[in-house]
C-alpha atoms as a PDB file:
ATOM      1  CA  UNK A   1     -50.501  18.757 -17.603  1.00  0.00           C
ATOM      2  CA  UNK A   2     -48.721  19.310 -14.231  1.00  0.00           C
ATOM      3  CA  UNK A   3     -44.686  19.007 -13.953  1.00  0.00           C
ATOM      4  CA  UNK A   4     -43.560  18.643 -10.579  1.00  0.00           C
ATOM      5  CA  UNK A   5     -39.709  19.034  -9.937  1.00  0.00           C
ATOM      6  CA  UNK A   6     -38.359  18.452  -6.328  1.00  0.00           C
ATOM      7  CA  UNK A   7     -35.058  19.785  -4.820  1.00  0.00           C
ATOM      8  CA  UNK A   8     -33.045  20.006  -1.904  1.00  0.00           C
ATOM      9  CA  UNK A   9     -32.146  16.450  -1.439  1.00  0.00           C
ATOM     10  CA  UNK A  10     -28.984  15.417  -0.044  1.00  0.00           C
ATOM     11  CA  UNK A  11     -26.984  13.914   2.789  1.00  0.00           C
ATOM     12  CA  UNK A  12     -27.676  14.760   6.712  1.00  0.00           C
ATOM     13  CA  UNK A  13     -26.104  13.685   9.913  1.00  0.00           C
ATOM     14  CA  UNK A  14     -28.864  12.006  12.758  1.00  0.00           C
ATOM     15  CA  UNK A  15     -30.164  15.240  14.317  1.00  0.00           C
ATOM     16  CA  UNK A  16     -30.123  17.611  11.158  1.00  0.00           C
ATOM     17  CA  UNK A  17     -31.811  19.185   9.274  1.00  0.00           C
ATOM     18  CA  UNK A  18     -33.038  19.589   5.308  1.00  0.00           C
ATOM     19  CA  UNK A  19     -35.398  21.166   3.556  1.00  0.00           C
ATOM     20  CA  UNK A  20     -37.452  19.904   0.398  1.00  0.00           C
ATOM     21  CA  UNK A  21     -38.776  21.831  -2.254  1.00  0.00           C
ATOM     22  CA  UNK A  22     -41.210  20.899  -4.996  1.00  0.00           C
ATOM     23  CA  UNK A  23     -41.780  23.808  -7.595  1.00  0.00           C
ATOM     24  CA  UNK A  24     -44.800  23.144 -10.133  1.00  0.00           C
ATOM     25  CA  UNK A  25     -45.230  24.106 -13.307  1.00  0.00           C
ATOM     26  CA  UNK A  26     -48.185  23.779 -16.320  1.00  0.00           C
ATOM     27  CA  UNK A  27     -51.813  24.037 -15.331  1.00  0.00           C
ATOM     28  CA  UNK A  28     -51.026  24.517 -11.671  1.00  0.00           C
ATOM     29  CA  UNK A  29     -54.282  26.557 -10.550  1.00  0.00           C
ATOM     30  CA  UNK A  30     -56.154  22.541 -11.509  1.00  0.00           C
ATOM     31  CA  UNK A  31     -54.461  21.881  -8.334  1.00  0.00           C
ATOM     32  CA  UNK A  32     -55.800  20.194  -5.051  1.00  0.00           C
ATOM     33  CA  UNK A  33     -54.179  18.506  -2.539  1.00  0.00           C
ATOM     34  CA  UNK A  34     -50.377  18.229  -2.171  1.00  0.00           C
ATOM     35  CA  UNK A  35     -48.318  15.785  -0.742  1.00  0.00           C
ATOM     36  CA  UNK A  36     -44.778  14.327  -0.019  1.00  0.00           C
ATOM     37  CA  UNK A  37     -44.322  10.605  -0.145  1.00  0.00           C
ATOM     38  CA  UNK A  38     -41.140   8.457   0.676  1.00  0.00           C
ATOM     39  CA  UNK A  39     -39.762   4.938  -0.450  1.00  0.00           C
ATOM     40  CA  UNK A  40     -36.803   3.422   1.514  1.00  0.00           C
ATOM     41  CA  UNK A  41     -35.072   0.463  -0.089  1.00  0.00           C
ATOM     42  CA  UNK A  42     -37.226  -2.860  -0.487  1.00  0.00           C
ATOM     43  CA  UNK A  43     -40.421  -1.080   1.626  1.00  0.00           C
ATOM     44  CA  UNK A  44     -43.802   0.238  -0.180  1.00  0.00           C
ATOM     45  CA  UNK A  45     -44.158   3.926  -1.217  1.00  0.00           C
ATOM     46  CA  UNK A  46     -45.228   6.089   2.323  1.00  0.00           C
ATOM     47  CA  UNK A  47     -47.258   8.963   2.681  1.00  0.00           C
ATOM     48  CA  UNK A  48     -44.988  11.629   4.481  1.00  0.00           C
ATOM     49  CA  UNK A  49     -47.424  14.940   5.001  1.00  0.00           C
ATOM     50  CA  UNK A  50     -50.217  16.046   2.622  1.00  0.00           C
ATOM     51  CA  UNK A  51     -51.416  20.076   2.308  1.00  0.00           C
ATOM     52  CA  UNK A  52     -54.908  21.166   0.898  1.00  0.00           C
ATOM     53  CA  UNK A  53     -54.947  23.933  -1.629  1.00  0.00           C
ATOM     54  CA  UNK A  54     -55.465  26.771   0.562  1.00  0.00           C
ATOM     55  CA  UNK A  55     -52.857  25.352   2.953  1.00  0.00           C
ATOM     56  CA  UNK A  56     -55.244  25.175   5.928  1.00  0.00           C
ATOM     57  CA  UNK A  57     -55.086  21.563   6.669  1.00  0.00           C
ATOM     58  CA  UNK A  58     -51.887  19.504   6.745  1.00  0.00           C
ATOM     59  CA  UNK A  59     -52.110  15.462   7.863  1.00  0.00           C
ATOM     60  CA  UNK A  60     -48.506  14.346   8.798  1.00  0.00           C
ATOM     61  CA  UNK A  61     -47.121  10.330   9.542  1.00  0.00           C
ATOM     62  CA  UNK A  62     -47.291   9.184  12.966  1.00  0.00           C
ATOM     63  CA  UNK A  63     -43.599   8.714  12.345  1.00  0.00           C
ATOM     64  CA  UNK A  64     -42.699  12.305  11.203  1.00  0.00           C
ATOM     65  CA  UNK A  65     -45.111  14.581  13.534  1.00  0.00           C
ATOM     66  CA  UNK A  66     -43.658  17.246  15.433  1.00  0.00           C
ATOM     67  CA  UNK A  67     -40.277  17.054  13.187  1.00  0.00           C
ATOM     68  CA  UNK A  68     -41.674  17.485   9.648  1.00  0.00           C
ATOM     69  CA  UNK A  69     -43.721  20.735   8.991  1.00  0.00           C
ATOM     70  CA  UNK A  70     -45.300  21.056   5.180  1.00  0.00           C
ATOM     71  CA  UNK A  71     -45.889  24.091   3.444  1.00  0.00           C
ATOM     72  CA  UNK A  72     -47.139  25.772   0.269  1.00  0.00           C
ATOM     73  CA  UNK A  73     -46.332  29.520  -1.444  1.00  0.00           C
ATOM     74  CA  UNK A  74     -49.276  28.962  -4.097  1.00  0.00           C
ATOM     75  CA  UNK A  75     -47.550  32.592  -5.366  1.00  0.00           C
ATOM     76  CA  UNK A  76     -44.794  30.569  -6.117  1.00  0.00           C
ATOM     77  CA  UNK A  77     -46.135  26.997  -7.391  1.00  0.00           C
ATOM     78  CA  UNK A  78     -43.932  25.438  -4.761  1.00  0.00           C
ATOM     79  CA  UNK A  79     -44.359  23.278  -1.630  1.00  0.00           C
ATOM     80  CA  UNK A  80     -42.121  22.844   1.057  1.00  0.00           C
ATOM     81  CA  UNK A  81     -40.761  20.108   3.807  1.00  0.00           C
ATOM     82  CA  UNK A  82     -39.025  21.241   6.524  1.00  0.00           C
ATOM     83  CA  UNK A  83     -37.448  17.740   8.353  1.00  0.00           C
ATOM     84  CA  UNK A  84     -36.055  18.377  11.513  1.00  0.00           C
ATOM     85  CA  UNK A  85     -34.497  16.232  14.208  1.00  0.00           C
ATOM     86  CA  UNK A  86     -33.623  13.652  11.421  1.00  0.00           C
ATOM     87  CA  UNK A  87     -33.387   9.759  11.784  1.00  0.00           C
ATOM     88  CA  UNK A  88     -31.614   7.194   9.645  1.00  0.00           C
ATOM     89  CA  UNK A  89     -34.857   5.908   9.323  1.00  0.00           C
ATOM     90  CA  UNK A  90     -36.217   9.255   7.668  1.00  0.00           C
ATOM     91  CA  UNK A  91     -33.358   7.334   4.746  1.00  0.00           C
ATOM     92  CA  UNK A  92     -35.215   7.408   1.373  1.00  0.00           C
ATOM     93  CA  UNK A  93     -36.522   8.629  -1.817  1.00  0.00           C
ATOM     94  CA  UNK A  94     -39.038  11.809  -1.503  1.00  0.00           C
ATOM     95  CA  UNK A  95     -41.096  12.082  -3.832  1.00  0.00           C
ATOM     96  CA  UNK A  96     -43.886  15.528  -4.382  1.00  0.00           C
ATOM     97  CA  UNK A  97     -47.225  14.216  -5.420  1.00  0.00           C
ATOM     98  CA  UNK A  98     -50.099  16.768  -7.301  1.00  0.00           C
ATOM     99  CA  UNK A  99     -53.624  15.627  -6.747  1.00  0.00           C
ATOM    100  CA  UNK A 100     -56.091  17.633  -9.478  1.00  0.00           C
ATOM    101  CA  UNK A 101     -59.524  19.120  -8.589  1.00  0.00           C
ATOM    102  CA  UNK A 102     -60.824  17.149 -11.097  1.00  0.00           C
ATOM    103  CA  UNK A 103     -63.403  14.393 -10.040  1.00  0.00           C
ATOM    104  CA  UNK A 104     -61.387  11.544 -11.366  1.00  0.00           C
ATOM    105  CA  UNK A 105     -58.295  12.616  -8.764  1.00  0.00           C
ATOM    106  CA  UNK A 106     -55.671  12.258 -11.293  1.00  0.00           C
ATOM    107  CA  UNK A 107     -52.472  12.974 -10.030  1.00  0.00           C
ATOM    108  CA  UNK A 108     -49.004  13.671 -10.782  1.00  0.00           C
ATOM    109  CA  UNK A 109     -45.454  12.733  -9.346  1.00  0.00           C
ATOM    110  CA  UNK A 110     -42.261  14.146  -9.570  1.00  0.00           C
ATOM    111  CA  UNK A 111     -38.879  12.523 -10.306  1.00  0.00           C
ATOM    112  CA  UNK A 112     -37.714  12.509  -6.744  1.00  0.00           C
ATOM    113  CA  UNK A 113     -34.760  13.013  -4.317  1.00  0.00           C
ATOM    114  CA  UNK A 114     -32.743  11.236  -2.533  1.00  0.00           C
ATOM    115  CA  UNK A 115     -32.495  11.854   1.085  1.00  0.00           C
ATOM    116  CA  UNK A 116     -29.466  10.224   3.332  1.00  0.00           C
ATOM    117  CA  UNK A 117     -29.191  10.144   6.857  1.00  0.00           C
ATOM    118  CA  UNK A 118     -25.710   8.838   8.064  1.00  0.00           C
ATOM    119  CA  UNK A 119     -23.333   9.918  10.326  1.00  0.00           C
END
C-alpha cells in the first residue's frame, strides 16, 4: 500500500508562482514512475509532468514546458512541482499519481489540491 498526500495548493495571481508537494508514505521503495495530473472543471483528467524513479527522465505537457519543472527527493518520499509564469488556464485540481514496479502497473492517487489562478 502507497499513501500519497499532496500540499501546497492555493490561490496565485497570472504570472506567479506555487509550488506542489506530494510526500509518500507505506511501501514507497515498490515505486516507479511519478507523476502530476490536473482536472479543470467539466474537462478530462490531464497529465501535467511525469518523473522516473531515479529522477533522470521527466516528460512535461506541451502546455506547461519551460514553466513547470518536476522533481523527486527519494530521501524524502516526496515529489515536487515547481509552476512558474502561471495562467488562469493552469486553474484546476492537481492531483500526485504513484505508478508501482510491479508488472501489472498498479497505481495510486492522492486526494488532491486545488490550484487557483485569478487576479
Amino acid at each position: 500500500q502507497v499513501q500519497l498526500v499532496e500540499s501546497g495548493g492555493g490561490l496565485a495571481q497570472p504570472g506567479g508562482s506555487l509550488r506542489l508537494s506530494c510526500a509518500a508514505s507505506g511501501s514507497t521503495f515498490s515505486i516507479n514512475v511519478m507523476g502530476w495530473y490536473r482536472q479543470a472543471p467539466g474537462k478530462q483528467r490531464e497529465l501535467v509532468a511525469a518523473i522516473t524513479s531515479g529522477g533522470g527522465s521527466t516528460n512535461y505537457a506541451d502546455s506547461v514546458k519551460d514553466r513547470f519543472t518536476i522533481s523527486r527527493d527519494n530521501a524524502k518520499n516526496t515529489m515536487y512541482l515547481q509552476m512558474n509564469s502561471l495562467k488562469p488556464e493552469d486553474t484546476a485540481v492537481y492531483y500526485c499519481n504513484a505508478v508501482l514496479f510491479d508488472p501489472s502497473g498498479y497505481d495510486y492517487w492522492g486526494q488532491g489540491t486545488q490550484v487557483t489562478v485569478s487576479s
